[in-house]
N, C-alpha and C. Protein backbone atom coordinates (compact mmCIF):
# COMPACT_ATOMS: atom_id res chain seq x y z
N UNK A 1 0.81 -1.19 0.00
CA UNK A 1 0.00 0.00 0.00
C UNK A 1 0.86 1.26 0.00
N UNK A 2 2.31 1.10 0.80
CA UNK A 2 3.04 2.57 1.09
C UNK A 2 3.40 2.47 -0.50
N UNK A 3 3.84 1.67 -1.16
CA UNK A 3 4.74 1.52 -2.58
C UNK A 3 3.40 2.27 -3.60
N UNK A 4 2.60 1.85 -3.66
CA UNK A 4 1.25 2.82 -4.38
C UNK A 4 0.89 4.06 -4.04
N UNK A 5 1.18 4.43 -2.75
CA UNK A 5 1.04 5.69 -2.44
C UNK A 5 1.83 6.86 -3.15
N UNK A 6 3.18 6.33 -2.79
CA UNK A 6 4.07 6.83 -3.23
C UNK A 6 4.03 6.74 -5.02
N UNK A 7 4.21 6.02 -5.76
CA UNK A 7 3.99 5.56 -6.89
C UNK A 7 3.01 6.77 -7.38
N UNK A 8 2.00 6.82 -6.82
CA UNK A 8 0.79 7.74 -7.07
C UNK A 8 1.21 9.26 -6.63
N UNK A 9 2.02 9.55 -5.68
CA UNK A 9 2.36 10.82 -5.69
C UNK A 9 3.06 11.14 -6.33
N UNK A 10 4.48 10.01 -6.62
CA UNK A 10 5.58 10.53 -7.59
C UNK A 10 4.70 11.21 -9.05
N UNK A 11 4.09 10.56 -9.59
CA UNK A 11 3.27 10.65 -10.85
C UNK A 11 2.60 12.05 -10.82
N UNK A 12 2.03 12.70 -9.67
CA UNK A 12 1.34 13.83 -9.41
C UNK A 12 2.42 14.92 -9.73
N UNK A 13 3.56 14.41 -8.85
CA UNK A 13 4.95 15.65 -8.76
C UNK A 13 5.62 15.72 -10.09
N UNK A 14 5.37 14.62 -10.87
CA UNK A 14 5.79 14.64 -12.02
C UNK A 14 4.88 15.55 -13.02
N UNK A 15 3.62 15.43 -12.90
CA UNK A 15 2.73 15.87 -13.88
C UNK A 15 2.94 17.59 -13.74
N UNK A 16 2.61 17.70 -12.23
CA UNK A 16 3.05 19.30 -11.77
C UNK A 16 3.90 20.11 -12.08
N UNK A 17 5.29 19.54 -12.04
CA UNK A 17 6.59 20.30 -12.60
C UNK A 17 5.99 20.03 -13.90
N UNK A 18 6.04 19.45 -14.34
CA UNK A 18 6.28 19.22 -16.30
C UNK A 18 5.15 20.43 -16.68
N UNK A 19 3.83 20.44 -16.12
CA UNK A 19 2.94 21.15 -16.06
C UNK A 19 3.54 22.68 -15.93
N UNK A 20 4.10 22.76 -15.20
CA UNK A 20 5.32 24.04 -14.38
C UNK A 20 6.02 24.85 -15.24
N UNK A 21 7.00 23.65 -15.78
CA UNK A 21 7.88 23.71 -16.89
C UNK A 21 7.24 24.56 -18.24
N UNK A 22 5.96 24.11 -18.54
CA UNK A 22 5.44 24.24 -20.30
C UNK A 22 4.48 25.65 -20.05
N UNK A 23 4.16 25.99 -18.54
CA UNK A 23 3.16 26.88 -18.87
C UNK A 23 3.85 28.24 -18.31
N UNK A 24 4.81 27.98 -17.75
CA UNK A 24 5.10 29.51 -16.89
C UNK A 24 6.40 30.29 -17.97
N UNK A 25 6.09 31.61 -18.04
CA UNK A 25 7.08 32.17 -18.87
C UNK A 25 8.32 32.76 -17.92
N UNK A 26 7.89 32.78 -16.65
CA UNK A 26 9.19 32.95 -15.43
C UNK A 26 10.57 31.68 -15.69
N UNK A 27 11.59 32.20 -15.57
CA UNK A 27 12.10 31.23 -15.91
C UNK A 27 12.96 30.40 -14.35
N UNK A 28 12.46 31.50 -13.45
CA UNK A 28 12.61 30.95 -12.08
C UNK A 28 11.29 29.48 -11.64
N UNK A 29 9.99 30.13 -12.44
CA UNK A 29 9.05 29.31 -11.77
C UNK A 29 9.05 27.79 -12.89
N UNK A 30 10.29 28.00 -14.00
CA UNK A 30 10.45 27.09 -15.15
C UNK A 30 11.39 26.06 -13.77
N UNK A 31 12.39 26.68 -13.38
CA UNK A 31 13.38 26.00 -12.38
C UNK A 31 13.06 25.37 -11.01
N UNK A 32 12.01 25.58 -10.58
CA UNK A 32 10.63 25.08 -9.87
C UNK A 32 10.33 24.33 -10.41
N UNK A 33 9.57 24.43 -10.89
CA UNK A 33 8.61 22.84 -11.68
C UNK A 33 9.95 22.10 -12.60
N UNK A 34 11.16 22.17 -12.75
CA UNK A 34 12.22 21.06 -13.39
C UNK A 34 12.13 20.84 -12.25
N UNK A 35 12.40 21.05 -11.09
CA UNK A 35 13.00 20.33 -9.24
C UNK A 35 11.87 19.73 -8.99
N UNK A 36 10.35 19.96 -9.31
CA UNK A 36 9.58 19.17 -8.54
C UNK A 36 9.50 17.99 -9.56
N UNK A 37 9.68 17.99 -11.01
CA UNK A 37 9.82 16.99 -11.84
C UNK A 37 10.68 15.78 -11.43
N UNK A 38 11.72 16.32 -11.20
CA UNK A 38 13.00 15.34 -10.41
C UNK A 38 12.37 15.10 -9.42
N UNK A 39 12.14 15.66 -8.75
CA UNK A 39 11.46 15.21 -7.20
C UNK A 39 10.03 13.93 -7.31
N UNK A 40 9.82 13.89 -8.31
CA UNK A 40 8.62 12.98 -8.58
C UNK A 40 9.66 11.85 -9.08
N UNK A 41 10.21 12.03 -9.80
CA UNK A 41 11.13 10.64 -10.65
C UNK A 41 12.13 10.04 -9.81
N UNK A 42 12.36 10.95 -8.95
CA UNK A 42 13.16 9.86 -7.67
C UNK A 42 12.25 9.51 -6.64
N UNK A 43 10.77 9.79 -5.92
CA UNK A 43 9.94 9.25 -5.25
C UNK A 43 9.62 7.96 -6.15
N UNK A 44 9.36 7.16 -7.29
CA UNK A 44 8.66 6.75 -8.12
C UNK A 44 10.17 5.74 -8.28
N UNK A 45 11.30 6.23 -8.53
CA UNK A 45 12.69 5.31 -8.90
C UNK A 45 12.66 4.47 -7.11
N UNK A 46 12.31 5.20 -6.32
CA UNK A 46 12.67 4.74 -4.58
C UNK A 46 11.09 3.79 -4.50
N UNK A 47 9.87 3.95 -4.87
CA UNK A 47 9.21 3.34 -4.54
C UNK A 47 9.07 1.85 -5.60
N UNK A 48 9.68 2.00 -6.72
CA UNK A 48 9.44 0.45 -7.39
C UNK A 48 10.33 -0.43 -6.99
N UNK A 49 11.63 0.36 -5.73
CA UNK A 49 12.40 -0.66 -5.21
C UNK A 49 12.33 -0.94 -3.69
N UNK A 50 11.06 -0.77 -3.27
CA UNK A 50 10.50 -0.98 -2.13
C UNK A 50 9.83 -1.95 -2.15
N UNK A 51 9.84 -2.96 -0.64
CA UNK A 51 9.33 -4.15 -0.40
C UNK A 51 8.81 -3.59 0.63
N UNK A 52 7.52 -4.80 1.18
CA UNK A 52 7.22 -4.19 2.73
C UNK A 52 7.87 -5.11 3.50
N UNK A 53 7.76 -6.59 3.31
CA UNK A 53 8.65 -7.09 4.70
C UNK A 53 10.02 -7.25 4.00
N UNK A 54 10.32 -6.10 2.65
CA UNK A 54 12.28 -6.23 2.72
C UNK A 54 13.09 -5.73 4.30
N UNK A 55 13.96 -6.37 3.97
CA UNK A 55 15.33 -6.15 5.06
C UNK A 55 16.47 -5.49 4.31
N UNK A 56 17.41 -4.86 4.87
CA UNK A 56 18.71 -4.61 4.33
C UNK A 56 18.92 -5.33 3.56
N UNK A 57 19.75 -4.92 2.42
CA UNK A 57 20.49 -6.08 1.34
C UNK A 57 21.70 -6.39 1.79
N UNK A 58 21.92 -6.88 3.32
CA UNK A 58 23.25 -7.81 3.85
C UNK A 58 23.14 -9.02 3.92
N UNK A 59 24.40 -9.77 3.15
CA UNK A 59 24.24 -11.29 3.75
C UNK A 59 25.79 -11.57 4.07
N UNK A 60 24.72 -12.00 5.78
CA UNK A 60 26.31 -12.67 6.58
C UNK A 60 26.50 -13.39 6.49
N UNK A 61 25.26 -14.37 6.37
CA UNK A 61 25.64 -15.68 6.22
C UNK A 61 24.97 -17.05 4.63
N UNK A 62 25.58 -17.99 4.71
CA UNK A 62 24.34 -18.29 3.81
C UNK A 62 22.67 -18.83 4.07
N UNK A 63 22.33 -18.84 5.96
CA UNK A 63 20.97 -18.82 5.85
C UNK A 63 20.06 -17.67 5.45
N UNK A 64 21.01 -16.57 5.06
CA UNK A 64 20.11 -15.21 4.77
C UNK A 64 20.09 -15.13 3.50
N UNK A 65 19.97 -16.17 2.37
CA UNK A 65 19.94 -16.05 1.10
C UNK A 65 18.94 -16.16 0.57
N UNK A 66 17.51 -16.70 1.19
CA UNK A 66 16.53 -16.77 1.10
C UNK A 66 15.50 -15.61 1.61
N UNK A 67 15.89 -14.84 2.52
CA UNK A 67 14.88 -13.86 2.73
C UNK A 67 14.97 -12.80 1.71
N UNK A 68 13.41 -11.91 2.03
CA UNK A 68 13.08 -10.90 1.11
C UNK A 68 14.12 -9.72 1.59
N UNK A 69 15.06 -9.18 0.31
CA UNK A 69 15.31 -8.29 0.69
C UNK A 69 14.76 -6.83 -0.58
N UNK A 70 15.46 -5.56 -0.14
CA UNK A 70 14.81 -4.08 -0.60
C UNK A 70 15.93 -4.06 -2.01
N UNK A 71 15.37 -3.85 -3.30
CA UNK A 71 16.18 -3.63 -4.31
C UNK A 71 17.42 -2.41 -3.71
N UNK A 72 18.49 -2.48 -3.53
CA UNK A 72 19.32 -1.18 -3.59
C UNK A 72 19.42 -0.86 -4.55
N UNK A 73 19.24 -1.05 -5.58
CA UNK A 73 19.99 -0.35 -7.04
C UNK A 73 19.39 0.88 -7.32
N UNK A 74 17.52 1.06 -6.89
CA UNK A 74 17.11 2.54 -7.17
C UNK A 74 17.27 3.18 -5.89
N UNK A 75 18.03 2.59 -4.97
CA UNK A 75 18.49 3.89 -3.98
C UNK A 75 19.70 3.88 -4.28
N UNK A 76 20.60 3.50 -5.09
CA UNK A 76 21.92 4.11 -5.48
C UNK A 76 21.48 4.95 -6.07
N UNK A 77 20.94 4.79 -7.11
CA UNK A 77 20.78 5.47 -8.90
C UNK A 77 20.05 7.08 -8.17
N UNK A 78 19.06 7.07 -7.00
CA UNK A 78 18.34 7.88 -7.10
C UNK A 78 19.48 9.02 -5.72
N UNK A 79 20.08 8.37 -5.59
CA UNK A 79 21.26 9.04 -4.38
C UNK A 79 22.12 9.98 -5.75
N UNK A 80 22.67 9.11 -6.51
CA UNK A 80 23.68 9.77 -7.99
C UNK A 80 22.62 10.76 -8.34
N UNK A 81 21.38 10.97 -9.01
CA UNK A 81 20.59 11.79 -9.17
C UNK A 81 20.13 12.88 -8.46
N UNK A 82 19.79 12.55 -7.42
CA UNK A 82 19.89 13.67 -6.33
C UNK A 82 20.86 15.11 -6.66
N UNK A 83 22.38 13.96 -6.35
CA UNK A 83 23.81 15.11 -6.89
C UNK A 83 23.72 15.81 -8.16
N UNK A 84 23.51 14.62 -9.08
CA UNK A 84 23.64 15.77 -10.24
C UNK A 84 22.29 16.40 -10.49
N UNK A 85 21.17 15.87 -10.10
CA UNK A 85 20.17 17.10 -10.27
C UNK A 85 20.21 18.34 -9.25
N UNK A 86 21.02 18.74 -8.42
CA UNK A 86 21.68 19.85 -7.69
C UNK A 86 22.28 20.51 -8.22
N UNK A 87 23.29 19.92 -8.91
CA UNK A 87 24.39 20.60 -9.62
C UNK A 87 23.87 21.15 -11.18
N UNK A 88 23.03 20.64 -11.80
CA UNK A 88 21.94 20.81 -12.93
C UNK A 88 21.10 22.32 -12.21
N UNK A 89 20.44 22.31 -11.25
CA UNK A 89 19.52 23.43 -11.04
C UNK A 89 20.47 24.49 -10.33
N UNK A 90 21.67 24.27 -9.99
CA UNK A 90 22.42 24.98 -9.47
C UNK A 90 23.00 26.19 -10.80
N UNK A 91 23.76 25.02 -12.17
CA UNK A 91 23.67 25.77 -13.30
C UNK A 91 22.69 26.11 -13.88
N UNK A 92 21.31 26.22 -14.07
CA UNK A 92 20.07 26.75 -14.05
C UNK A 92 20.02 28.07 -13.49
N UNK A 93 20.30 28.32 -12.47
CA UNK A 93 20.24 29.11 -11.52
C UNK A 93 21.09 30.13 -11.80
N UNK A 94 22.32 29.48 -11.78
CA UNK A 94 23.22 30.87 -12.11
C UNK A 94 23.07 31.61 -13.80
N UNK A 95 22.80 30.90 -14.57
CA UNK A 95 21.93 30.73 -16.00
C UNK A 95 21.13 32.01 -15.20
N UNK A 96 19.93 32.21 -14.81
CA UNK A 96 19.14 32.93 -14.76
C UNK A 96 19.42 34.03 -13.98
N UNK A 97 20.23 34.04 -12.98
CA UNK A 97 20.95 35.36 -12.49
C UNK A 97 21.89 36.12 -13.86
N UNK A 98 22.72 35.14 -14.78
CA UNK A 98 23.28 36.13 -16.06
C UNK A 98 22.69 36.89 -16.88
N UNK A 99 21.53 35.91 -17.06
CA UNK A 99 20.10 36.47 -18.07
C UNK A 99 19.36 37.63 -17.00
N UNK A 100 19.50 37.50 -15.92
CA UNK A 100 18.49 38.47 -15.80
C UNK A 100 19.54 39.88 -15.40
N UNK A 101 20.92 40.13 -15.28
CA UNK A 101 21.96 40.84 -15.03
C UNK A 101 22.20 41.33 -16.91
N UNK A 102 22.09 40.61 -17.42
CA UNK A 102 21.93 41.19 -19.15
C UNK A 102 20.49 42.04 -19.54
N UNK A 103 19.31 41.39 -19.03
CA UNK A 103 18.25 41.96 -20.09
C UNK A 103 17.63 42.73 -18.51
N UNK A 104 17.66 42.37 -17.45
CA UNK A 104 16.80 43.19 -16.32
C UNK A 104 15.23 42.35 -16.17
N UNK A 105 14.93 41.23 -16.78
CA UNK A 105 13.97 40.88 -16.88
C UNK A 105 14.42 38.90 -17.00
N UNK A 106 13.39 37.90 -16.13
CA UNK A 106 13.45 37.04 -16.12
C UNK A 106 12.26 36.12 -17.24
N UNK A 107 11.78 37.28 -17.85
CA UNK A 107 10.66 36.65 -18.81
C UNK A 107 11.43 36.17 -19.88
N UNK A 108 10.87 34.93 -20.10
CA UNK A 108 11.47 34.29 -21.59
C UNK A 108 11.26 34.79 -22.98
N UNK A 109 10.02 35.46 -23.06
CA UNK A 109 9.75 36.02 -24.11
C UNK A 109 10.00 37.67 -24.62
N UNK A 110 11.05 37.90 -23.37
CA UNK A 110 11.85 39.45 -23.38
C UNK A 110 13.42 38.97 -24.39
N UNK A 111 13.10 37.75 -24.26
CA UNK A 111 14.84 37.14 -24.97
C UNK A 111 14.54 36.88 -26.24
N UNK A 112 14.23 37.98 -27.18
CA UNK A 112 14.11 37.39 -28.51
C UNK A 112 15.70 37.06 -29.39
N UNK A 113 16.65 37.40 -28.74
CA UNK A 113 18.05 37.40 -29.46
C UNK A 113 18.12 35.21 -29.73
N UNK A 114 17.42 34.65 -28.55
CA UNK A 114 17.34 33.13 -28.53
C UNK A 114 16.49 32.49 -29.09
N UNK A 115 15.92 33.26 -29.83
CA UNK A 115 14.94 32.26 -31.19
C UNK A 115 14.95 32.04 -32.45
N UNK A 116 15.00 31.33 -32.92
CA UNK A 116 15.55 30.84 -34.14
C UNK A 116 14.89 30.98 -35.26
């Protein structure tokens, strides 16, 4: 039931940012909804590797080869993601302090020099 919950919120946080992303011409409230996007895709990467009666993934011995244990691999992957989606909205960020120190304005559609 917690793995569906979650599952079901990640999907919400996902829809929201992406939602975030396509409708706002702020390019601060664009950098908002990319973080809550990520923030949905690592709730959703952490909940398809959730068990309810998992245990740690240690084995001391070989009678523990048989119990249920918790996938680690989407809490590595979603730990690596974490970092570089920091370091991603971090260059975002400073991105939008240059742009807005050039034109005085954070609207996207004040930047016509970037359209093709």
């Amino acid at each position: 039931m917690i793995g569906t919950a979650a599952i079901v919120t990640g999907v919400i946080l996902v829809l929201l940012g992406l939602w975030a992303v396509l409708t706002n011409k702020d390019i601060i409230r664009m950098i908002v909804g990319f973080t809550i996007f990520d923030l949905g895709i690592h709730l959703i990467m952490i909940a398809v590797g959730y068990r309810a009666s998992g245990t740690a993934p240690i084995v001391e011995s070989l009678s523990d080869i048989g119990k249920s244990y918790v996938d680690p691999v989407p809490q590595a992957l979603v730990l690596t993601a974490i970092v570089i989606g920091l370091g991603i909205t971090a260059f975002m960020l400073t991105y939008a302090v240059n742009m807005y120190d050039k034109k005085g304005t954070l609207e996207i559609d004040k930047f016509e020099e970037l359209k093709w």
